[in-house]
Protein backbone atom coordinates (compact mmCIF):
# COMPACT_ATOMS: atom_id res chain seq x y z
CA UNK A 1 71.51 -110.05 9.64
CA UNK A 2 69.84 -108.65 6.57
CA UNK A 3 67.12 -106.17 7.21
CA UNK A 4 65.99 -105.70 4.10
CA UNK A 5 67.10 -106.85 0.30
CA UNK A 6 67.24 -103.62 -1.67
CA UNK A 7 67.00 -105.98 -5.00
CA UNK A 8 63.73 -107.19 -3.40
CA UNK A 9 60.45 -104.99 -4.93
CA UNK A 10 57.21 -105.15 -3.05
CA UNK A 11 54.60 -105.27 -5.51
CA UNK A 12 51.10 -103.89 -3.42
CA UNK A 13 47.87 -106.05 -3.15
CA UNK A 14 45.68 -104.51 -5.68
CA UNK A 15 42.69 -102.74 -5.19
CA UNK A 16 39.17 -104.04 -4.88
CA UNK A 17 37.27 -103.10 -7.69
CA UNK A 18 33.92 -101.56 -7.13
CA UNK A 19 30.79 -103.94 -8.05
CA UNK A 20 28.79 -102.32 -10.72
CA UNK A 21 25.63 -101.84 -8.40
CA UNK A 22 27.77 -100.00 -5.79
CA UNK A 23 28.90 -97.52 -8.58
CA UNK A 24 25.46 -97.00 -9.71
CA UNK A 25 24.18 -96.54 -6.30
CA UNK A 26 27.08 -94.29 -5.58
CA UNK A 27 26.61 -91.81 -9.04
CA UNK A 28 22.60 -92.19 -7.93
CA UNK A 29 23.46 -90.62 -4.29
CA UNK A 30 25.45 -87.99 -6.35
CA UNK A 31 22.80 -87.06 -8.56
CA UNK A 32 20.15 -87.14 -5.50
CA UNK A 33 22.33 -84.97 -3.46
CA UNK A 34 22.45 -82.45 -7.03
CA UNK A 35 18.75 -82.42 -7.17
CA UNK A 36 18.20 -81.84 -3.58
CA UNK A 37 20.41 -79.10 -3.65
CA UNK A 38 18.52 -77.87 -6.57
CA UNK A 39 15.46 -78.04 -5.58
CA UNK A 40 16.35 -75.76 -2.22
CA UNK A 41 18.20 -73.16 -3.49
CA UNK A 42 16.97 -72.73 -6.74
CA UNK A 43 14.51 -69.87 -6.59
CA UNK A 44 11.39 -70.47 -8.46
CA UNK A 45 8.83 -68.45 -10.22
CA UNK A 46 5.72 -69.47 -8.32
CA UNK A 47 3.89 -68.62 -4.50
CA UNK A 48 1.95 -71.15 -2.70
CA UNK A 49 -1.37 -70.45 -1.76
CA UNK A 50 -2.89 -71.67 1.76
CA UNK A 51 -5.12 -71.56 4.16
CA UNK A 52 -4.89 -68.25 6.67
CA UNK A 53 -6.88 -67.20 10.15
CA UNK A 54 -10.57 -67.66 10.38
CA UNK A 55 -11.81 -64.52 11.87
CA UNK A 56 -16.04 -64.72 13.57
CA UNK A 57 -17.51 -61.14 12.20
CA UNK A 58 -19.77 -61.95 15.40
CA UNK A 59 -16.54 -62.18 17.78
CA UNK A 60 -13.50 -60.53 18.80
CA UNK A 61 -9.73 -59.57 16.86
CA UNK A 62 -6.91 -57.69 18.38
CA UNK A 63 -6.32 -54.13 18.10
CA UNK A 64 -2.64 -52.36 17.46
CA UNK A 65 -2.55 -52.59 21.22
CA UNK A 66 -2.91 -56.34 21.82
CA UNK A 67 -6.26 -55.82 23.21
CA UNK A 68 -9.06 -58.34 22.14
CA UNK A 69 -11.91 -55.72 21.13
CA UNK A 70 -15.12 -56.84 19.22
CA UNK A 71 -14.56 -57.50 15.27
CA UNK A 72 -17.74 -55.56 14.52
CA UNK A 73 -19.45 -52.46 16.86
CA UNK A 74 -22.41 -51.18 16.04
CA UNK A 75 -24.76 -49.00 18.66
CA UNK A 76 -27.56 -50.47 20.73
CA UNK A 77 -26.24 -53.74 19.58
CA UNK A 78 -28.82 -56.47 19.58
CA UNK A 79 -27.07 -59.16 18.65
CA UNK A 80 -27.53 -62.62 20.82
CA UNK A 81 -26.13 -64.97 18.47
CA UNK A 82 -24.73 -68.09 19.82
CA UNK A 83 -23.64 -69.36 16.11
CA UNK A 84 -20.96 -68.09 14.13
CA UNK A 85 -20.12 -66.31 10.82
CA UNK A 86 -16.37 -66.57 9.92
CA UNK A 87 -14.93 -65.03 7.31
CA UNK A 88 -11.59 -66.63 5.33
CA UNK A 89 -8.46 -65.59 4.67
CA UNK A 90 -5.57 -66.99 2.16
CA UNK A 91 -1.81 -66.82 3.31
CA UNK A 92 0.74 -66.58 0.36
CA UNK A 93 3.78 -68.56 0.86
CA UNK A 94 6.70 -66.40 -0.93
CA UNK A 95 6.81 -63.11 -2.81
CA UNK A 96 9.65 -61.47 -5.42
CA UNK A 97 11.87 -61.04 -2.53
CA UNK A 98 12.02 -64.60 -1.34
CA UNK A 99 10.01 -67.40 -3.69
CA UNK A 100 9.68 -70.65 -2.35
CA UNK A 101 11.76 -73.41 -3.11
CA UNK A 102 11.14 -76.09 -5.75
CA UNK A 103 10.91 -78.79 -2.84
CA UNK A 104 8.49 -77.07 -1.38
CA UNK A 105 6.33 -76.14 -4.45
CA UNK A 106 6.30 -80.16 -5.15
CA UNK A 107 5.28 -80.57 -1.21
CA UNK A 108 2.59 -78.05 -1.95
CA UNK A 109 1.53 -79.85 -5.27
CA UNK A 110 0.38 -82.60 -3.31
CA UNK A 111 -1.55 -81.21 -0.84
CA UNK A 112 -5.40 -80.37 -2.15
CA UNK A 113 -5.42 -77.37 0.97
CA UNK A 114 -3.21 -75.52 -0.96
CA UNK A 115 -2.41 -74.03 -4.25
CA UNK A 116 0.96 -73.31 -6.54
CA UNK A 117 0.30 -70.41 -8.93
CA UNK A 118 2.81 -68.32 -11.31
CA UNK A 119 4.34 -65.18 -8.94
CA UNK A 120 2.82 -62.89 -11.53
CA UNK A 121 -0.88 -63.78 -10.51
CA UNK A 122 -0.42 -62.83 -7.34
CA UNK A 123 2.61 -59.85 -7.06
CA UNK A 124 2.24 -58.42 -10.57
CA UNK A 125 6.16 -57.50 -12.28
CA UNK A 126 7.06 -53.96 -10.68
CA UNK A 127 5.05 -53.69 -7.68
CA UNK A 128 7.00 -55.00 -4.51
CA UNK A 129 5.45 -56.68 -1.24
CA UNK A 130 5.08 -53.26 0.44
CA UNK A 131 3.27 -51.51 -2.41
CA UNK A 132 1.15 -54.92 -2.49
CA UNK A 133 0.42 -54.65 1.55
CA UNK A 134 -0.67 -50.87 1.10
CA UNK A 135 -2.99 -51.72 -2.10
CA UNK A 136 -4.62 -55.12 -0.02
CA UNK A 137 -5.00 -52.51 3.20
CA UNK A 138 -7.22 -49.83 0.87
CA UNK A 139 -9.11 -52.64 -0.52
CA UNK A 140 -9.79 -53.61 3.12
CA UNK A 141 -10.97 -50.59 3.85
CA UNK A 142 -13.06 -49.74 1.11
CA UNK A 143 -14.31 -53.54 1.79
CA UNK A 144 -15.68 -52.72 5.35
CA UNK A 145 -17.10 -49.26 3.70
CA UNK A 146 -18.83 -51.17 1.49
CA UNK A 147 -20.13 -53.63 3.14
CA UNK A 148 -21.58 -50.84 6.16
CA UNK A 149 -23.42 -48.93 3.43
CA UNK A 150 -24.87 -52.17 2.48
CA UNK A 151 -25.91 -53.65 5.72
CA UNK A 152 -27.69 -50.49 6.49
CA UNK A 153 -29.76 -50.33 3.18
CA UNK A 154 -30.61 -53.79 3.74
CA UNK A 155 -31.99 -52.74 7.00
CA UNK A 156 -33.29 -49.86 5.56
CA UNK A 157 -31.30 -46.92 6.12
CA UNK A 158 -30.58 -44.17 3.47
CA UNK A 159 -26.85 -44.24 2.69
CA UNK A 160 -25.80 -41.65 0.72
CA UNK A 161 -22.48 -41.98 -1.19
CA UNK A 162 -19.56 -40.38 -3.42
CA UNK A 163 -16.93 -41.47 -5.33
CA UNK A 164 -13.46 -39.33 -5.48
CA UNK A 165 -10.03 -39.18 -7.48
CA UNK A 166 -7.94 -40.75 -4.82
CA UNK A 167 -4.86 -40.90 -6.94
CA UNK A 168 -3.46 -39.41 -10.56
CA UNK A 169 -1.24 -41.15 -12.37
CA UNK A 170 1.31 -38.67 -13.62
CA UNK A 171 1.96 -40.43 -17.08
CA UNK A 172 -2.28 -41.46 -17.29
CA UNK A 173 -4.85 -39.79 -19.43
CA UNK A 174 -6.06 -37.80 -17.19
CA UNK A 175 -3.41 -36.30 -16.27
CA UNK A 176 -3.94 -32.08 -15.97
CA UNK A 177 -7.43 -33.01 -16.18
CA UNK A 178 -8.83 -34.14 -13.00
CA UNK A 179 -7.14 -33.52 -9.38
CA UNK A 180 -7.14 -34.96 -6.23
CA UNK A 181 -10.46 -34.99 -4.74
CA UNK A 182 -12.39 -34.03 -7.53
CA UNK A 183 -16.14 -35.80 -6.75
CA UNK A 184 -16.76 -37.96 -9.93
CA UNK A 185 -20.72 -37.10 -10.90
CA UNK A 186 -21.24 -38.53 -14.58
CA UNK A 187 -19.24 -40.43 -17.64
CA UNK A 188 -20.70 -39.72 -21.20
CA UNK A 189 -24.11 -38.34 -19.17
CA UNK A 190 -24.43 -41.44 -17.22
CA UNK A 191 -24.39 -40.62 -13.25
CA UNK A 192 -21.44 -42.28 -11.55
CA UNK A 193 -24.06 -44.37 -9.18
CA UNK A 194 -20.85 -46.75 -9.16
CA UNK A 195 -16.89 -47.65 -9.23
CA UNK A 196 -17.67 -50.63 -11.39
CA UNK A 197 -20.49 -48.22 -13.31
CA UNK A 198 -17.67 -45.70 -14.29
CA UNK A 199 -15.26 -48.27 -15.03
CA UNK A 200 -18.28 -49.74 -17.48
CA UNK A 201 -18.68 -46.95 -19.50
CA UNK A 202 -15.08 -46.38 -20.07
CA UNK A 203 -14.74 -50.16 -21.56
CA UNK A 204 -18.05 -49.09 -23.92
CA UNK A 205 -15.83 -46.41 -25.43
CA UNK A 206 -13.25 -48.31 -26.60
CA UNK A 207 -10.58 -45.55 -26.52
CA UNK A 208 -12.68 -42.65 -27.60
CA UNK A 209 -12.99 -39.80 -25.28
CA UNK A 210 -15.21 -39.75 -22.13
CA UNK A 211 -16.92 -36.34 -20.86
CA UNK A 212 -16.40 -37.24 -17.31
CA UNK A 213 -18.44 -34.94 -14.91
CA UNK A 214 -17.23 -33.67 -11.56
CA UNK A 215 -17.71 -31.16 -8.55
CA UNK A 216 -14.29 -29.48 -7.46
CA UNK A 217 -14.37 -27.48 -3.92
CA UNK A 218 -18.16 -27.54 -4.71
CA UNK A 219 -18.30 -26.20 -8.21
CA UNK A 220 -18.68 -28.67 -11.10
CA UNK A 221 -17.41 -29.03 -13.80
CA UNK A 222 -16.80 -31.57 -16.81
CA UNK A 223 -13.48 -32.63 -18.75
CA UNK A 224 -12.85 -34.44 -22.04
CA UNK A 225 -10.97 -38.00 -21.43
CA UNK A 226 -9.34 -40.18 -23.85
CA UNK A 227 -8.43 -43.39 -21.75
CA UNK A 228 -5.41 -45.23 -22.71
CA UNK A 229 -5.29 -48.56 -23.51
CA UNK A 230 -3.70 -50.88 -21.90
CA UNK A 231 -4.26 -55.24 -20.96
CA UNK A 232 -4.72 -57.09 -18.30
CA UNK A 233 -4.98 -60.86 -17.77
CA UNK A 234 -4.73 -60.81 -21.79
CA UNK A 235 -7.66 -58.59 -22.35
CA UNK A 236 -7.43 -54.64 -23.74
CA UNK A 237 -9.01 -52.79 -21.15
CA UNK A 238 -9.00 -48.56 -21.33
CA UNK A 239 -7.80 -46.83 -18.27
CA UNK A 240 -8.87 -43.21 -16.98
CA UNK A 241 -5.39 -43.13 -15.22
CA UNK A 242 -6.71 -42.44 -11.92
CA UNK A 243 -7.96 -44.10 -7.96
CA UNK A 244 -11.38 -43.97 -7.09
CA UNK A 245 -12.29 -43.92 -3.81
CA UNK A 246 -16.20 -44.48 -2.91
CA UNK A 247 -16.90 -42.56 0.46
CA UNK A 248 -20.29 -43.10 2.27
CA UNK A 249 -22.08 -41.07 4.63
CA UNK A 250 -23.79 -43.39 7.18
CA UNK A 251 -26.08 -42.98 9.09
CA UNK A 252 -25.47 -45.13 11.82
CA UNK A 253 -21.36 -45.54 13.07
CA UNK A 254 -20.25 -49.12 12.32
CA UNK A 255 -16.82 -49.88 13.39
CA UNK A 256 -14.52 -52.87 11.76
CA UNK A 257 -11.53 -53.79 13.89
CA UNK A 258 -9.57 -56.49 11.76
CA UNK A 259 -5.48 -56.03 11.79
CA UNK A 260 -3.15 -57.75 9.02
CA UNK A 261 -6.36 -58.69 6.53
CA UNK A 262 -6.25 -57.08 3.12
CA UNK A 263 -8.03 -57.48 0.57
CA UNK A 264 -11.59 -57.46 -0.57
CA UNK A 265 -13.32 -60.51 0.01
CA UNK A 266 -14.29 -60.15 3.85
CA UNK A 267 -16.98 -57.60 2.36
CA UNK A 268 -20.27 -60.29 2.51
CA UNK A 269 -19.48 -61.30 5.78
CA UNK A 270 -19.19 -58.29 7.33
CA UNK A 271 -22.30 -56.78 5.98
CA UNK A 272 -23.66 -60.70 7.35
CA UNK A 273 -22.38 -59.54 10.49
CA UNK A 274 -23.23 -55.97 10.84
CA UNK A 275 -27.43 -57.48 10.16
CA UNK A 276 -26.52 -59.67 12.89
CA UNK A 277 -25.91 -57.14 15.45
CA UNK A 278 -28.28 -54.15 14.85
CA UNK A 279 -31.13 -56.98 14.28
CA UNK A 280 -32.83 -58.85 17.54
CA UNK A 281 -33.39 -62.25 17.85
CA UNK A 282 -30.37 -65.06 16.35
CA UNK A 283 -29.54 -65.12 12.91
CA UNK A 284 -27.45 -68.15 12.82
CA UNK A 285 -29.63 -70.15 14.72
CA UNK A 286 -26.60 -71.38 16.62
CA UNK A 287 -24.88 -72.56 13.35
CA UNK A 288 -21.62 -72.30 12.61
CA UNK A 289 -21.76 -70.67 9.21
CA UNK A 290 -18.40 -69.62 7.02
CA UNK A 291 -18.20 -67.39 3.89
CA UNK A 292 -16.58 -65.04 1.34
CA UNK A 293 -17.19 -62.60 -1.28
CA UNK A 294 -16.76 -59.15 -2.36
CA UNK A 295 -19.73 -57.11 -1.87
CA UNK A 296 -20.92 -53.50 -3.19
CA UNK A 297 -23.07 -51.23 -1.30
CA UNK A 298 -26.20 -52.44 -3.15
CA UNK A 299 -25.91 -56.12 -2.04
CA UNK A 300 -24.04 -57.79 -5.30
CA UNK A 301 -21.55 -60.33 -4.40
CA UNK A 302 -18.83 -60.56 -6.66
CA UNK A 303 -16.15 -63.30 -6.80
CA UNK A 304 -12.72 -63.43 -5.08
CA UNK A 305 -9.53 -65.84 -5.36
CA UNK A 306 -8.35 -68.72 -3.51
CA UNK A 307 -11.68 -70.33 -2.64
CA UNK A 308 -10.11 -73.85 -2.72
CA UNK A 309 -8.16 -72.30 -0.06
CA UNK A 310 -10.87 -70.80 2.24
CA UNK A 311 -12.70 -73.99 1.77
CA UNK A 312 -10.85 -76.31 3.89
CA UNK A 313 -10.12 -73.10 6.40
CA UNK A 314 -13.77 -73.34 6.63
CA UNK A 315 -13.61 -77.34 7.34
CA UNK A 316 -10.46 -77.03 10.34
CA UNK A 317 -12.39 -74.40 11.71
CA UNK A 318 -15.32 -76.26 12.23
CA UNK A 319 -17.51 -74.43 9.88
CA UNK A 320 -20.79 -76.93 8.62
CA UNK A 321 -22.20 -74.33 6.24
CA UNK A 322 -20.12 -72.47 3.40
CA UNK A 323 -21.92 -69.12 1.01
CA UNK A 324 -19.86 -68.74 -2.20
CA UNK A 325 -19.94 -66.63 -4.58
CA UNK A 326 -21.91 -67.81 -7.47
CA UNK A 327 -18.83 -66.15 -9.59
CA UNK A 328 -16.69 -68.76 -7.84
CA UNK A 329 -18.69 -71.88 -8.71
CA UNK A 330 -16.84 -73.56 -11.50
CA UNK A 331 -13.58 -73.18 -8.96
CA UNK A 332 -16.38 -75.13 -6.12
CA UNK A 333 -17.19 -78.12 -7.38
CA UNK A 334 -15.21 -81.19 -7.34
CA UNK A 335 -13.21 -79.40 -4.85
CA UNK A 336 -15.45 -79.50 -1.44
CA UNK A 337 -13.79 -81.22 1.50
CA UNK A 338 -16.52 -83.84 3.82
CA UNK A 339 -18.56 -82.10 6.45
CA UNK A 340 -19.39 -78.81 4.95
CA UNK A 341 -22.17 -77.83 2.93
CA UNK A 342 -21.66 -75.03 0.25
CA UNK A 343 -24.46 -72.69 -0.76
CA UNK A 344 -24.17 -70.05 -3.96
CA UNK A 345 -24.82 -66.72 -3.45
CA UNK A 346 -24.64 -63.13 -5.64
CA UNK A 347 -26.64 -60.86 -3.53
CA UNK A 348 -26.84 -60.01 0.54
CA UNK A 349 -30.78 -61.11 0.48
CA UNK A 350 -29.52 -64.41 -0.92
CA UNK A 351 -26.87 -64.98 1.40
CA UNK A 352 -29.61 -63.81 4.18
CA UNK A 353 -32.15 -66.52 2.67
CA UNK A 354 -29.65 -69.31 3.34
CA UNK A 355 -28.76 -67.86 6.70
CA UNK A 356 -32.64 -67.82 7.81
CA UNK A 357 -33.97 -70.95 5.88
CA UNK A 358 -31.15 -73.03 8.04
CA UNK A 359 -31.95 -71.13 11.14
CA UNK A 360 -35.41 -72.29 10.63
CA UNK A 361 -35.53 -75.56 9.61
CA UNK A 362 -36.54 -75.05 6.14
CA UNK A 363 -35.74 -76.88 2.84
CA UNK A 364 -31.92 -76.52 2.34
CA UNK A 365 -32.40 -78.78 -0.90
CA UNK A 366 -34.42 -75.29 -2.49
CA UNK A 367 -31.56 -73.05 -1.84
CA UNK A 368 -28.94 -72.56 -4.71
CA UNK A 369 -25.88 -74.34 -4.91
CA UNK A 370 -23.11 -74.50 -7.43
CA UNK A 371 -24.41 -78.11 -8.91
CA UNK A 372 -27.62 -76.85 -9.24
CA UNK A 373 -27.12 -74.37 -11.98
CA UNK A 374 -27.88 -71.38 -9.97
């Protein structure tokens, strides 16, 4: 018996041969699976921009203990408010250390709560998270100072105030000039009434030199300046080459307990707040009011960033009312989500106005919004 026939070849079936659709789907797949991968682990050079925690200036935060304590204490507090004031924060999704990926930036894209802008904007080149996080915590600070001095003038309290070298930059003009804690009193003759005031007649000079004024351990003294030029957001500005710090003396001791918040823009709202409390009677009327804005310790409310943001974290908190900064307008409109109503504001009295016209049942239509020009 033959078991096999060694002159016998066995030819194999052929193949299948692939339809053209499957190869197309199949190189498709491949191409999907390439982008995917892309778009994950490809770092990118933008942050996303969100909504953070709604804090009520007229409620409670937690304290480095884990203790709920109230936001705001004043003494003899009189406040028997049964609305609320919240201020707005923005959470930043991504720094230089970790950006987010390109999925995510196109999930972002699409969703009108949040915001995808260049890295730069938000962590300029050379300064890492933690130098960020300490610069946002002095801004805080000098936010609730603010804000306290004033409060109190708007109630009617003298608040004196100083300003102060902070910090010298070592490679700045003034440089062996001015030192640590020198008390700022005058630029070219003008009194230093302000940060924004010095900073004002710097920018008038142009580059030439600045007799800048000061006390030192109680003596004055002046110094000759030339700032340096330098640019920023693609605009020559002249720099002194030092940190101010404004310091107030107050009459009255206000206390801010807010953890993790930098930044300036809490400053209206707690200044909102702080009139709440040392006044009798209900300021909100029971409303629930939401806000933002920087604010200076004569009452000018100055712009801040990510309003889109703090908009709709003013809608899921269940805000009805919104004060923006008139700065902020042009960033306002066309962007306000249903149920809230936004009024403009650039001073404390104004954003009181608003507060007490609702409270009372006035005409809302006469207050200033951003589509009214104001």
């Amino acid at each position: 018996m033959t078991l096999f026939d060694e002159n016998v070849s066995v030819v194999p079936a052929p193949r299948p041969r692939w339809r053209r659709s499957t190869v197309v789907g199949v190189w498709a797949l491949a191409v999907a699976i390439l982008m995917l991968a892309t778009l994950t682990f490809v770092p990118s050079a933008y942050v996303i921009q969100q909504p953070g925690p709604v804090f009520d200036t007229l409620g409670t935060s937690t304290d480095a203990e884990g203790q709920e304590v109230p936001l705001i204490t004043v003494p003899d507090e009189q406040d028997s408010s049964t609305g609320r004031l919240d201020l707005l924060t923005v959470q930043v999704s991504g720094n230089r250390e970790r950006t987010p990926s390109w999925l995510e930036l196109a999930l972002a894209w699409f969703d009108r709560s949040r915001a995808v802008v260049p890295i730069d904007r938000i962590f300029p080149a050379g300064q890492s998270t933690e130098q960020r996080n300490t610069e946002n915590a002095a801004l805080m600070t000098d936010s609730q100072n603010e804000a306290s001095a004033a409060a109190l003038r708007e109630l009617g309290y003298d608040v004196p105030q100083q300003i102060s070298v902070m910090t010298i930059d070592d490679a700045g003009a003034s440089a062996g000039l001015l030192q640590q804690n020198d008390v700022i009193t005058s630029v070219d003759g003008a009194a230093a009434t302000s940060v924004d005031a010095i900073r004002s007649k710097v920018q008038d000079a142009a580059g030439a030199p600045v007799e800048v004024g000061y006390e030192r351990n109680g003596i004055p003294g002046s110094v000759e300046v030339t700032p340096r030029e330098s640019e920023s957001d693609g605009q020559t500005v002249y720099l002194l080459g030092v940190g101010l710090m404004i310091s107030f003396d107050l009459p009255v001791d206000v206390t801010i307990q807010l953890n993790d918040v930098g930044g300036p823009s809490a400053g209206m709202m707690f200044a909102l707040g702080i009139i709440d409390k040392m006044s009798p009677g209900d300021l909100t009327g029971g409303n629930h009011f939401a806000g933002t804005g920087t604010i200076d310790a004569d009452g000018n409310v100055g712009p801040i960033g990510g309003i889109r943001q703090k908009l709709y974290g003013a809608r899921d908190a269940g805000a009805t009312f919104f004060l923006a900064p008139e700065a902020n307008c042009n960033e306002v409109v066309g962007h306000v989500p249903d149920g809230i109503r936004v009024f403009s504001t650039s001073t404390l009295e104004q954003s009181l106005t608003v507060l007490e016209t609702v409270r009372d049942g006035g005409d809302l239509d006469a207050l200033p919004t951003c589509g009214s020009g104001s």
